[in-house]
C-alpha atoms as a PDB file:
ATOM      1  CA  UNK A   1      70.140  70.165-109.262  1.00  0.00           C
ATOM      2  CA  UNK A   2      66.055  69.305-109.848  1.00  0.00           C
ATOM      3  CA  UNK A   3      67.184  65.781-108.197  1.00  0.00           C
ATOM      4  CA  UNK A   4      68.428  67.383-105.055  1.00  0.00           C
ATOM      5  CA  UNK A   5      66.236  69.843-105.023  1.00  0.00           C
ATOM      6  CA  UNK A   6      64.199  70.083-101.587  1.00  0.00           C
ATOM      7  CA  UNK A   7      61.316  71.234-103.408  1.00  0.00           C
ATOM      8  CA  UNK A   8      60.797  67.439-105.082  1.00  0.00           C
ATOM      9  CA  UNK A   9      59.504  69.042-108.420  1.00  0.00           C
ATOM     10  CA  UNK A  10      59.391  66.469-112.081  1.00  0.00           C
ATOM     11  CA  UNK A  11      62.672  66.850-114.699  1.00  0.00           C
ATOM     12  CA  UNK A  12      61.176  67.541-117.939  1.00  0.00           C
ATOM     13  CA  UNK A  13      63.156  67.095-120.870  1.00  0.00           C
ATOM     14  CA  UNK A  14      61.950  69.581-124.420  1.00  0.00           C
ATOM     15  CA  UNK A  15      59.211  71.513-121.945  1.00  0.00           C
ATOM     16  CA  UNK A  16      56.371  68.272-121.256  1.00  0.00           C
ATOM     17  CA  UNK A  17      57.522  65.715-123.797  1.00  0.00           C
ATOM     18  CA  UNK A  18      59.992  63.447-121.675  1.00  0.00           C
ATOM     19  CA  UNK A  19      59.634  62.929-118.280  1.00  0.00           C
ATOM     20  CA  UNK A  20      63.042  62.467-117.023  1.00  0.00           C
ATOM     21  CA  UNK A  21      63.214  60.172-113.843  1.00  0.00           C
ATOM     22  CA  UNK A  22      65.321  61.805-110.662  1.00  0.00           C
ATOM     23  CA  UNK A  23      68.370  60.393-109.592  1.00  0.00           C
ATOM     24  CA  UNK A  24      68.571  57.545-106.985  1.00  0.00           C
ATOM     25  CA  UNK A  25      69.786  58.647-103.757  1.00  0.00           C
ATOM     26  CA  UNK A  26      70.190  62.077-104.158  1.00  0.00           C
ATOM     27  CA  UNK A  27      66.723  63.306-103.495  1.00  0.00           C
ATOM     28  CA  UNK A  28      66.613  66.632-100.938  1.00  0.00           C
ATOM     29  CA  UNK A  29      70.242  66.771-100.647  1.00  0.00           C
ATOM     30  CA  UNK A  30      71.593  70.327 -99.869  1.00  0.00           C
ATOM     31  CA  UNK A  31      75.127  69.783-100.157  1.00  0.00           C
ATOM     32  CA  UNK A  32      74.648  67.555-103.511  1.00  0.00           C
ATOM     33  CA  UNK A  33      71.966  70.726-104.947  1.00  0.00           C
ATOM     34  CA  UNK A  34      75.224  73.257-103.924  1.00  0.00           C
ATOM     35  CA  UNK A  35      77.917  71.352-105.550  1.00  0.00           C
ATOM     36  CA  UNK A  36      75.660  71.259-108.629  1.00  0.00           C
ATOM     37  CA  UNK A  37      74.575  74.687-108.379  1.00  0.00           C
ATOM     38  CA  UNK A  38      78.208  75.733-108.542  1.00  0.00           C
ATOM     39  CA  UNK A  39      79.264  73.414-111.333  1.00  0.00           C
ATOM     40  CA  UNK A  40      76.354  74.585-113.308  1.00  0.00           C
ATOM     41  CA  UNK A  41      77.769  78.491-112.788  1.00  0.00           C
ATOM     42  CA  UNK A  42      81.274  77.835-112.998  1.00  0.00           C
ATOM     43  CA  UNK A  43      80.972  75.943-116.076  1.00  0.00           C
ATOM     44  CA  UNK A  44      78.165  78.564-117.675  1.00  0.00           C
ATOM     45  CA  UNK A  45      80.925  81.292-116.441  1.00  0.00           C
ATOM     46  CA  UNK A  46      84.069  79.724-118.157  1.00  0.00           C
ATOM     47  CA  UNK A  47      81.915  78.859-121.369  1.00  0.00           C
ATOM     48  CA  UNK A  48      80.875  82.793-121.948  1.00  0.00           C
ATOM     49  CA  UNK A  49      84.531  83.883-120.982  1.00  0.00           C
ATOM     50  CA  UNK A  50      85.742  81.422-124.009  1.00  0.00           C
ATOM     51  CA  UNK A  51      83.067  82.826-126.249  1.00  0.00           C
ATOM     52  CA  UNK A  52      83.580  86.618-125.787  1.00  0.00           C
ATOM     53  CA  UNK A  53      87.091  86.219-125.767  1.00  0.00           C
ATOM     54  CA  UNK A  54      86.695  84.336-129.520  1.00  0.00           C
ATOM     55  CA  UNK A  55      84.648  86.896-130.689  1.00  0.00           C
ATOM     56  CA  UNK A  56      87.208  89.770-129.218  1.00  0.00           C
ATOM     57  CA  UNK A  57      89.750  87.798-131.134  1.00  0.00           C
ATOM     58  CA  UNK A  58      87.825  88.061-134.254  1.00  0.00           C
ATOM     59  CA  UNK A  59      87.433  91.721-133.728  1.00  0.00           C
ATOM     60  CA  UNK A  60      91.141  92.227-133.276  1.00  0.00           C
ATOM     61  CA  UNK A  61      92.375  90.201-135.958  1.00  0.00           C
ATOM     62  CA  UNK A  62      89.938  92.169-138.231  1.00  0.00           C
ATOM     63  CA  UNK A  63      91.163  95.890-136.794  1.00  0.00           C
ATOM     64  CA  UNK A  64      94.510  95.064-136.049  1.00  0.00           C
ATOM     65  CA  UNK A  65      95.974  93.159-139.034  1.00  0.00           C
ATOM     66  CA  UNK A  66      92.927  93.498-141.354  1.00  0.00           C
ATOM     67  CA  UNK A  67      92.607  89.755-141.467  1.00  0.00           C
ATOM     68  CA  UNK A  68      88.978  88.895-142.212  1.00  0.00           C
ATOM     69  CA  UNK A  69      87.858  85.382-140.471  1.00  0.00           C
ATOM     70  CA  UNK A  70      84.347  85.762-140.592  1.00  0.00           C
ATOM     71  CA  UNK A  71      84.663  85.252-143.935  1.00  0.00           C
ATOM     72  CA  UNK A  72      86.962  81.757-143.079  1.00  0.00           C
ATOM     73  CA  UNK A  73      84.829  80.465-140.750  1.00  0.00           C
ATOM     74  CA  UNK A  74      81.364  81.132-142.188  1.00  0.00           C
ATOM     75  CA  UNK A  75      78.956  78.414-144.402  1.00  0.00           C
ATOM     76  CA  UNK A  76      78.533  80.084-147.451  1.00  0.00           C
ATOM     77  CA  UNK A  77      81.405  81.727-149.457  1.00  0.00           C
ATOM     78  CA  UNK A  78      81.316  84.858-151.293  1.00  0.00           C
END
């Protein structure tokens, strides 16, 4: 998206420590900065679907058949 931004601002990469070059060809390209706009919420959308429905499954397990996975899945046994 910073690539095809119109605004022509620097990538960073961890804050100021890498300066990440843009990519070739893309630069100021509206249709290119939608397309990866919508990836980017789609895919951020789908990811937090799959995680609260993980942790609802957790929950439900644990109420409805008193099955205790936390306890499975975490580091350090009891």
């Amino acid at each position: 998206m910073v690539s095809a931004s119109p605004f022509g601002l620097p990538t960073f990469v961890f804050v100021d420590w890498i300066n990440w070059p843009h990519i070739p060809g893309v630069a100021r390209n509206k249709s290119i900065e939608t397309l990866a706009n919508n990836v980017h919420w789609i895919t951020a959308t789908v990811l937090g679907a799959l995680i609260a429905g993980h942790v609802s499954a957790v929950v439900w397990h644990n109420k409805k058949h008193d099955i205790n996975l936390i306890s499975r899945m975490w580091w350090f046994k009891k």
